[in-house]
Protein backbone atom coordinates (compact mmCIF):
# COMPACT_ATOMS: atom_id res chain seq x y z
CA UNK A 1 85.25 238.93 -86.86
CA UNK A 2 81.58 239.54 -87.43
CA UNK A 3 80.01 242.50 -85.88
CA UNK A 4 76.38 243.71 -86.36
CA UNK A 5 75.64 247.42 -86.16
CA UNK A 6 71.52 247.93 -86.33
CA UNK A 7 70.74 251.61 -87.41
CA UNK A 8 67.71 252.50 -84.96
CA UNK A 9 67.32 256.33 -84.97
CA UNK A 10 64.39 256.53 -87.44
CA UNK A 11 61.07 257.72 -85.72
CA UNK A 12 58.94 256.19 -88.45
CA UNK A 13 56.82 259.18 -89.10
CA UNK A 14 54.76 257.47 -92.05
CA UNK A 15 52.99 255.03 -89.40
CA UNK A 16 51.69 258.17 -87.09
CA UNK A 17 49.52 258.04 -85.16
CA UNK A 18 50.62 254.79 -83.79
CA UNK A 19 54.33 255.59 -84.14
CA UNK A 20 55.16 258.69 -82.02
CA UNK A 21 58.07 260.42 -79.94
CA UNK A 22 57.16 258.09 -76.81
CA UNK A 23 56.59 254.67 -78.77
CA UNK A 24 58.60 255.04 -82.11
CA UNK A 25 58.27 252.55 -84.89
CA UNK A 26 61.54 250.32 -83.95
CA UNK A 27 59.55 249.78 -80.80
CA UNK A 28 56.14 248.31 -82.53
CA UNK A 29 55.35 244.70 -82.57
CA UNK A 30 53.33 244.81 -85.49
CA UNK A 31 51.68 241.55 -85.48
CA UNK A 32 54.68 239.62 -83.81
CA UNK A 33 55.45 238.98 -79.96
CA UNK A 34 58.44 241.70 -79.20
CA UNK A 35 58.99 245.15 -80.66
CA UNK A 36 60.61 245.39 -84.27
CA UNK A 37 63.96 246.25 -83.01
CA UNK A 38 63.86 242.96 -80.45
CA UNK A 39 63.40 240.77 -83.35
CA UNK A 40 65.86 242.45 -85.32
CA UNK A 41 68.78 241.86 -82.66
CA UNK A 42 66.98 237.93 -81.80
CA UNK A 43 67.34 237.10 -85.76
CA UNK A 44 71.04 237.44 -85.73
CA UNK A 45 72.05 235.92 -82.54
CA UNK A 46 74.07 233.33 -83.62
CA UNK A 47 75.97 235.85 -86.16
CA UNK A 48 77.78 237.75 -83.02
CA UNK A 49 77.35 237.86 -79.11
CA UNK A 50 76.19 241.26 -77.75
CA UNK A 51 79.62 242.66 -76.99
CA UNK A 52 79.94 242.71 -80.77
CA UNK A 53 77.02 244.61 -81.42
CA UNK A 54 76.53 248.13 -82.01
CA UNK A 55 73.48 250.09 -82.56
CA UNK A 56 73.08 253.97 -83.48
CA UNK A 57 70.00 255.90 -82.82
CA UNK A 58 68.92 259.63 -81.99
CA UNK A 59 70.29 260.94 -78.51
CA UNK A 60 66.95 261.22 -77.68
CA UNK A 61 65.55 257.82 -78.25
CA UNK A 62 69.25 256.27 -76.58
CA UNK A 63 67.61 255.20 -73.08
CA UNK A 64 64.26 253.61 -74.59
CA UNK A 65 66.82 251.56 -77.59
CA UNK A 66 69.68 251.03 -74.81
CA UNK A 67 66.65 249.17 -72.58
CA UNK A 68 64.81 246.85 -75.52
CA UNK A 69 68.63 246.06 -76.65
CA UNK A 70 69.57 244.13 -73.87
CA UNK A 71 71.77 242.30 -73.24
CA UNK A 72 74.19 244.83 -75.57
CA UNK A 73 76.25 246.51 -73.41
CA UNK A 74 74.69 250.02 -73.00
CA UNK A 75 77.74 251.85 -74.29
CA UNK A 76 77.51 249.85 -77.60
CA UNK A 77 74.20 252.14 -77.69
CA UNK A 78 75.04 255.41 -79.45
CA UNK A 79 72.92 258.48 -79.88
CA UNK A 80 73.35 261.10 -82.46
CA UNK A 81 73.17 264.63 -81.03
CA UNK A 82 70.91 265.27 -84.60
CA UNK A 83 70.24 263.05 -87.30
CA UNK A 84 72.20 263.25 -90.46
CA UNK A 85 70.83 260.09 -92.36
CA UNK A 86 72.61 257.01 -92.58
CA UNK A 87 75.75 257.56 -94.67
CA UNK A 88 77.32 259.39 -91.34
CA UNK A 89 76.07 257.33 -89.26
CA UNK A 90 77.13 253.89 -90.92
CA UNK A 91 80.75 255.77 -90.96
CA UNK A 92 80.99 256.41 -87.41
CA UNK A 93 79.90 252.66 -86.48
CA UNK A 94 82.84 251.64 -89.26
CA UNK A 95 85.15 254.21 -87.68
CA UNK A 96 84.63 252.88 -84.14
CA UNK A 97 84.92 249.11 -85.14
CA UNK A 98 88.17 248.95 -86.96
CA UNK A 99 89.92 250.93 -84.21
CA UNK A 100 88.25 247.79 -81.87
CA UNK A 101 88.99 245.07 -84.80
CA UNK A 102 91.15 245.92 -87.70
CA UNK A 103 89.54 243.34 -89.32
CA UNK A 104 86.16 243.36 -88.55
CA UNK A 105 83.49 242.59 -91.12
CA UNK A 106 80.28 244.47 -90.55
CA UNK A 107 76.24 243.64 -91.10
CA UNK A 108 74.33 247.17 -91.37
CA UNK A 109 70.45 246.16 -89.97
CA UNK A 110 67.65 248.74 -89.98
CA UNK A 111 66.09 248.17 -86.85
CA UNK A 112 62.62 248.02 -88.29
CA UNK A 113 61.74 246.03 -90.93
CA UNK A 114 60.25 242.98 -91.08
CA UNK A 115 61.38 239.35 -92.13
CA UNK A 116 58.84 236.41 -92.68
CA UNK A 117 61.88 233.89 -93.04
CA UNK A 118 64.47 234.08 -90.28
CA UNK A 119 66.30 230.96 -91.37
CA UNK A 120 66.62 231.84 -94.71
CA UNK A 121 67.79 235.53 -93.69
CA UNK A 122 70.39 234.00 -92.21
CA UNK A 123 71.28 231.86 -95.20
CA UNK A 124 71.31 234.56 -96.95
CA UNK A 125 73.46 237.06 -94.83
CA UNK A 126 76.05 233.65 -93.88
CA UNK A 127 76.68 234.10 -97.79
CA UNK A 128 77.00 237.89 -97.77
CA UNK A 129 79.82 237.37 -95.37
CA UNK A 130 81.54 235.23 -97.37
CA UNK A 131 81.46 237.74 -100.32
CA UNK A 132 82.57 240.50 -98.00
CA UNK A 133 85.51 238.58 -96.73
CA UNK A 134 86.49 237.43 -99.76
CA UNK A 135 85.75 240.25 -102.27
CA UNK A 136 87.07 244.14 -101.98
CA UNK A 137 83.39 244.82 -102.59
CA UNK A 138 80.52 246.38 -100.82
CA UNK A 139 77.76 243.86 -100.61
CA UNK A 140 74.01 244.54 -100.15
CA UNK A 141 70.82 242.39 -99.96
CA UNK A 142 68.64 242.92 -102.76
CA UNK A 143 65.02 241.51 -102.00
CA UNK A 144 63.22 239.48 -105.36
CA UNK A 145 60.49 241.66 -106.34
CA UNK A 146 57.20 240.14 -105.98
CA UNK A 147 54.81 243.28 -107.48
CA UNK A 148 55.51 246.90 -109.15
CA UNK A 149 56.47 248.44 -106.04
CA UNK A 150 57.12 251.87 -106.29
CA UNK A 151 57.87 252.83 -102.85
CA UNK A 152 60.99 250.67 -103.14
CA UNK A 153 64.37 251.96 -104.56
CA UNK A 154 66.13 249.13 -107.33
CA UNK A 155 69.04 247.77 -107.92
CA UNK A 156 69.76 246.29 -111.59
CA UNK A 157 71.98 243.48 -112.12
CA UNK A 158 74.62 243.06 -114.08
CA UNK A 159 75.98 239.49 -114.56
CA UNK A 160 77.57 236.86 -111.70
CA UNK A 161 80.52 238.39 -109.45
CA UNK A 162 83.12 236.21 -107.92
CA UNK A 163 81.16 234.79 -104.93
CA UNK A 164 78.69 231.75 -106.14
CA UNK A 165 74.98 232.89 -105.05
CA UNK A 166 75.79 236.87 -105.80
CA UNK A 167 75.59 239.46 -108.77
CA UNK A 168 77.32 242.34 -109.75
CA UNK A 169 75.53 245.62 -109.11
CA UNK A 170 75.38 248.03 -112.88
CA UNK A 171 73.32 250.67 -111.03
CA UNK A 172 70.19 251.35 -108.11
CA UNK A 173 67.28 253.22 -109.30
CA UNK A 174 65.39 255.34 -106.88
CA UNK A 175 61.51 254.81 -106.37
CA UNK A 176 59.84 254.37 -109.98
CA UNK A 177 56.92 254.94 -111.39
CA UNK A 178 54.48 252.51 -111.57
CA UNK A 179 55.15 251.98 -115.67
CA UNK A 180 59.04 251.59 -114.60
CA UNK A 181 58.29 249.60 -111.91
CA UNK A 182 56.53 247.12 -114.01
CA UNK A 183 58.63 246.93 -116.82
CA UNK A 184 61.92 246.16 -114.16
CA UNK A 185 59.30 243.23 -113.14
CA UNK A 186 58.73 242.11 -116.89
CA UNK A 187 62.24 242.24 -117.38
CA UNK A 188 63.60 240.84 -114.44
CA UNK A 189 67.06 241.36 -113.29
CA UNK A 190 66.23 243.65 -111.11
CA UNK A 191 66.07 244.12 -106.83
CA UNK A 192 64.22 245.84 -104.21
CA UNK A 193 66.80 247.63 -102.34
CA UNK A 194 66.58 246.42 -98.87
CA UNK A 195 68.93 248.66 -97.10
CA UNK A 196 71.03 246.04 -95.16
CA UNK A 197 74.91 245.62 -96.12
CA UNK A 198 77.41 243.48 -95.47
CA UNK A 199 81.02 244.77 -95.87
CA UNK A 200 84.65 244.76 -93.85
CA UNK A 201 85.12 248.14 -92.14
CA UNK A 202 88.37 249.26 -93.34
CA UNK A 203 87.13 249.14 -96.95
CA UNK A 204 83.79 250.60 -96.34
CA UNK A 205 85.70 253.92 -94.85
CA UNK A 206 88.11 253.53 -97.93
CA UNK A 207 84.66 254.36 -99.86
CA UNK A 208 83.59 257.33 -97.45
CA UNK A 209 87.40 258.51 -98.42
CA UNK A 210 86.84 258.46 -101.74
CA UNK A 211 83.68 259.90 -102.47
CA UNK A 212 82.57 261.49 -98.72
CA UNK A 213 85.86 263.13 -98.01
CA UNK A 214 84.23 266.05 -95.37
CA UNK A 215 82.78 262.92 -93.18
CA UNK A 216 86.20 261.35 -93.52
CA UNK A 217 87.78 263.92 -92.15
CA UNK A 218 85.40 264.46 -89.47
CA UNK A 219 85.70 260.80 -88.36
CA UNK A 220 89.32 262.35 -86.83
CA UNK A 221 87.71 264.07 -84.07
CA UNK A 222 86.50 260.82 -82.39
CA UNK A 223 89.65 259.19 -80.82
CA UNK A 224 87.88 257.69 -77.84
CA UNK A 225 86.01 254.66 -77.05
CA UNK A 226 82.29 254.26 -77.04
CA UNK A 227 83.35 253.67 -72.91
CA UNK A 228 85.35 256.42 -72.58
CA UNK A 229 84.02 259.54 -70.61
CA UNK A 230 84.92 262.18 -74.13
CA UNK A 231 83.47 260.09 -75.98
CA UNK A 232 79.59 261.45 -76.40
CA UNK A 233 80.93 265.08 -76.70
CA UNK A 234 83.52 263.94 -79.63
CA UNK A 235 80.40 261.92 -81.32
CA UNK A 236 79.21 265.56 -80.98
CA UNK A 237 82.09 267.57 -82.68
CA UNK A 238 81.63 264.80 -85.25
CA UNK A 239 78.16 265.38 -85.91
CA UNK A 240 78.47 268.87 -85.91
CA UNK A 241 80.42 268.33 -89.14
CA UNK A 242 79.10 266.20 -91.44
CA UNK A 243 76.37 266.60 -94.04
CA UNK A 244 72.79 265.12 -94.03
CA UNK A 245 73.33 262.28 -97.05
CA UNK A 246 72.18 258.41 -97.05
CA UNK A 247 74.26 256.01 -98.06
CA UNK A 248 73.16 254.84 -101.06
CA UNK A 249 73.81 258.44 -102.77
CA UNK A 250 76.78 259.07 -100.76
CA UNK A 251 78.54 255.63 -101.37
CA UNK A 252 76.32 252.82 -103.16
CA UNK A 253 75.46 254.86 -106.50
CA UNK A 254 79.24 256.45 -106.37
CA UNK A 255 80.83 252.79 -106.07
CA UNK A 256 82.02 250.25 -108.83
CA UNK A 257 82.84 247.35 -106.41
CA UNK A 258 79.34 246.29 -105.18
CA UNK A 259 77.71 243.09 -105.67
CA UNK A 260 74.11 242.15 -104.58
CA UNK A 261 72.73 238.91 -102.88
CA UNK A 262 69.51 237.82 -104.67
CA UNK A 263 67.37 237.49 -100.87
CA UNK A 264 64.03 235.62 -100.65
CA UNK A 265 63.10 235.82 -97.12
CA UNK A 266 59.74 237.52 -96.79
CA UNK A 267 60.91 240.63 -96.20
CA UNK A 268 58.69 244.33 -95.60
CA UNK A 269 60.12 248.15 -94.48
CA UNK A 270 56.60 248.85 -93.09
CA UNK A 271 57.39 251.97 -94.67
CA UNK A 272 53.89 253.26 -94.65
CA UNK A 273 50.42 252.26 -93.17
CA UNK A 274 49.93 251.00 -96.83
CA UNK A 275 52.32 248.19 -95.67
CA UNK A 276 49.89 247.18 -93.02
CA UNK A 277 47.63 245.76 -95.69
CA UNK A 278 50.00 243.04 -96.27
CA UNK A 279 51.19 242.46 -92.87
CA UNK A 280 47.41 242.12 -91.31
CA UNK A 281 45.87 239.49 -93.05
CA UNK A 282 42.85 241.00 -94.84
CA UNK A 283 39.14 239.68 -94.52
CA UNK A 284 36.32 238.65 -97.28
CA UNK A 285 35.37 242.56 -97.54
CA UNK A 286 39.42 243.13 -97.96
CA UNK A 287 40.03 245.47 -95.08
CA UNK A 288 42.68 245.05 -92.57
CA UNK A 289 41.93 244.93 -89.10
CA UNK A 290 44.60 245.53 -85.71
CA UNK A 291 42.32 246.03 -82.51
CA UNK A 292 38.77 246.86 -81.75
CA UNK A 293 36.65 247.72 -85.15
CA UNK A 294 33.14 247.88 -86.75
CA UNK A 295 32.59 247.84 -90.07
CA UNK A 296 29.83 248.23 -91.79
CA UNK A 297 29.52 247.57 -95.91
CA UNK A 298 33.03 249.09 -95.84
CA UNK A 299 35.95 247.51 -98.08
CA UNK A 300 39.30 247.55 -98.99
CA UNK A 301 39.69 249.71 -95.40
CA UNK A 302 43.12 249.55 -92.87
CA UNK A 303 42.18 250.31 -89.69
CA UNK A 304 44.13 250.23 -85.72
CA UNK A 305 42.21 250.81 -83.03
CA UNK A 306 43.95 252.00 -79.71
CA UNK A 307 42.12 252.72 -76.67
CA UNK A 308 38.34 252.71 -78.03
CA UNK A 309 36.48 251.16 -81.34
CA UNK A 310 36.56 252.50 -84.46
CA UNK A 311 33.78 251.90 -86.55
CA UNK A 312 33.13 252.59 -90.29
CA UNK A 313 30.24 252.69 -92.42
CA UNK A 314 30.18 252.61 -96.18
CA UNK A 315 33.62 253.46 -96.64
CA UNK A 316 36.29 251.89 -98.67
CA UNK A 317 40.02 252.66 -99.39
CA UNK A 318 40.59 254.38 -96.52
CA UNK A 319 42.89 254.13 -93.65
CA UNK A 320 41.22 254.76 -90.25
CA UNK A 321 44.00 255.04 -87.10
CA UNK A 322 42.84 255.94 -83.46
CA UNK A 323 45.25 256.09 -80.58
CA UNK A 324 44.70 257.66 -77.35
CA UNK A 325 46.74 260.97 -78.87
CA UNK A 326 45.77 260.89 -81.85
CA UNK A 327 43.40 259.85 -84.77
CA UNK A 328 44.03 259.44 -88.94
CA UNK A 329 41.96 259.04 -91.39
CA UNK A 330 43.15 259.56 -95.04
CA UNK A 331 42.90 257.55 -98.59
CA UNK A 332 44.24 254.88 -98.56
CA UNK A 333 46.26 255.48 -102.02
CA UNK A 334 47.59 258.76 -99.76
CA UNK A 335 49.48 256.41 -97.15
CA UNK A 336 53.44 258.16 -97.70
CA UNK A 337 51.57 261.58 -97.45
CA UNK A 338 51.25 261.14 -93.47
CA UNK A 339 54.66 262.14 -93.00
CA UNK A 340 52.83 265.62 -94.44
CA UNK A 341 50.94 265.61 -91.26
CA UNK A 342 53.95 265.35 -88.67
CA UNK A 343 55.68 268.03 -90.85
CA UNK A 344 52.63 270.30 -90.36
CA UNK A 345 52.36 269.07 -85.92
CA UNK A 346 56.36 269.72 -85.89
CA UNK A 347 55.85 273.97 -87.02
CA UNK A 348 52.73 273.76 -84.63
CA UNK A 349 54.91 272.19 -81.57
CA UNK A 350 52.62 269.53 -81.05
CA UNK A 351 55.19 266.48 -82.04
């Protein structure tokens, strides 16, 4: 059967001010009518009914995902006593899964990107599941570039595999340069990694095996249900255990069995307020606007407003964020340096 685990522990530290400890980034609307992590469980409804979902985030976020997850039962909610990126995390949703389903075949969802086309996600992920239940490979959605992103990882394609629709994978590519980024465009052939999988269980934790044998081994100490009262303090043990790696170094780059689904579906990591420039639709002077803002022969500007106006004059390039807690203002070519900023509030105590 289908299952869909959505990996929702991330506290999206890029998009500070407006994503914080209270109101993390899963838990944004950003332009739409429910929170990122709403829309993310909404789009793939009709893949699996809540019982079959399971969703990992930090222990301390649990309550606030457990809530804007309903219906999911609240024990399919699980919170990591500390975060150890996603290759452990992805293993311990596996783990618990093919003890409940020998045979289940699992969709891996970051709770917080966005996708224009819901329809043709779908589509898209319907074939993915074919692949994965009819291939020993470990299938992942790889998004047609559209510009020389470079705050995208790659994947690189290697011919057709098996599966109509789908490609085999020759190797990912972390985040280029802009020269490399533009000549995988002029080349084509190659993918934005998108981060979402599609692959059964059993053979997934046959790759952690192989090539993450200390999380394998770990996986032992959690013999209980996600109901069961030992469970949370086994999750713990587990935790306790494993190393900080994602999964694309752990397993993905390791792995000769993985095939990528060309996707076309509109899709964005809001990675960094840069982002916001494509998600709010710019104006004549080419700023983007979210709330209550002047601006005055200013261009080329992103600015959120929270809880007061912001107002600019003769500025361009820049990204200007007020909240009530907080307010940013950096270049806008500076946008994946914010995480800087909560690196510098977490030694101070103040995040």
């Amino acid at each position: 059967m289908t299952h869909i685990v959505i990996l929702a522990g991330g506290w999206g530290v890029r998009l500070w001010p407006m994503s914080n400890r209270s109101r993390p980034k899963q838990l944004l609307s950003l332009g739409g009518d429910r929170s990122l992590l709403a829309r993310t469980l909404a789009r793939v409804a009709s893949l699996a009914p809540p019982e079959r979902v399971l969703a990992v985030t930090s222990e301390l976020l649990r309550d606030l995902m457990a809530e804007e997850l309903a219906p999911v039962p609240d024990a399919r909610v699980v919170g990591e006593p500390t975060g150890r990126n996603t290759a452990p995390a992805i293993a311990l949703a596996a783990h618990i899964l093919v003890r409940e389903d020998p045979d289940a075949v699992m969709i891996v969802l970051p709770a917080d990107h966005i996708i224009g086309d819901d329809e043709a996600f779908c589509q898209t992920l319907s074939l993915a599941l074919l692949a994965a239940s009819t291939e020993d490979a470990l299938v992942t959605l790889g998004v047609v570039p559209t510009r020389p992103e470079t705050e995208y990882g790659y994947i690189e394609a290697l011919g057709p595999a098996g599966t109509e629709g789908t490609l085999l994978v020759r190797r990912f590519t972390e985040k280029p340069d802009r020269d490399t980024a533009e000549r995988f465009l002029d080349k084509g052939g190659y993918y934005w990694n998108s981060g979402m999988f599609v692959w059964r269980a059993g053979l997934f934790l046959d790759a952690v095996s192989r090539f993450l044998p200390d999380v394998a081994g770990a996986l032992d100490a959690v013999t209980a249900g996600v109901e069961d009262e030992a469970f949370k303090s086994q999750v713990a043990v587990y935790y306790d255990s494993v190393p900080s790696i994602s999964v694309d170094y752990g397993i993905m780059e390791r792995s000769d069995n993985v095939i990528v689904v060309p996707s076309d579906f509109g899709w964005d990591d809001v990675g960094a307020w840069s982002a916001l420039g494509r998600i709010w639709e710019p104006g004549e002077d080419g700023s983007s606007v979210s709330g209550d803002a002047t601006l005055v022969d200013a261009a080329d500007c992103i600015v959120h407003a929270e809880g007061g106006i912001v107002a600019a004059v003769g500025v361009s390039d820049l990204i200007i964020v007020h909240t009530p807690e907080a307010t940013l203002v950096c270049p806008r070519d500076r946008a994946r340096d914010v995480r800087q900023i909560v690196d510098e509030l977490r030694k101070q105590g103040k995040w």
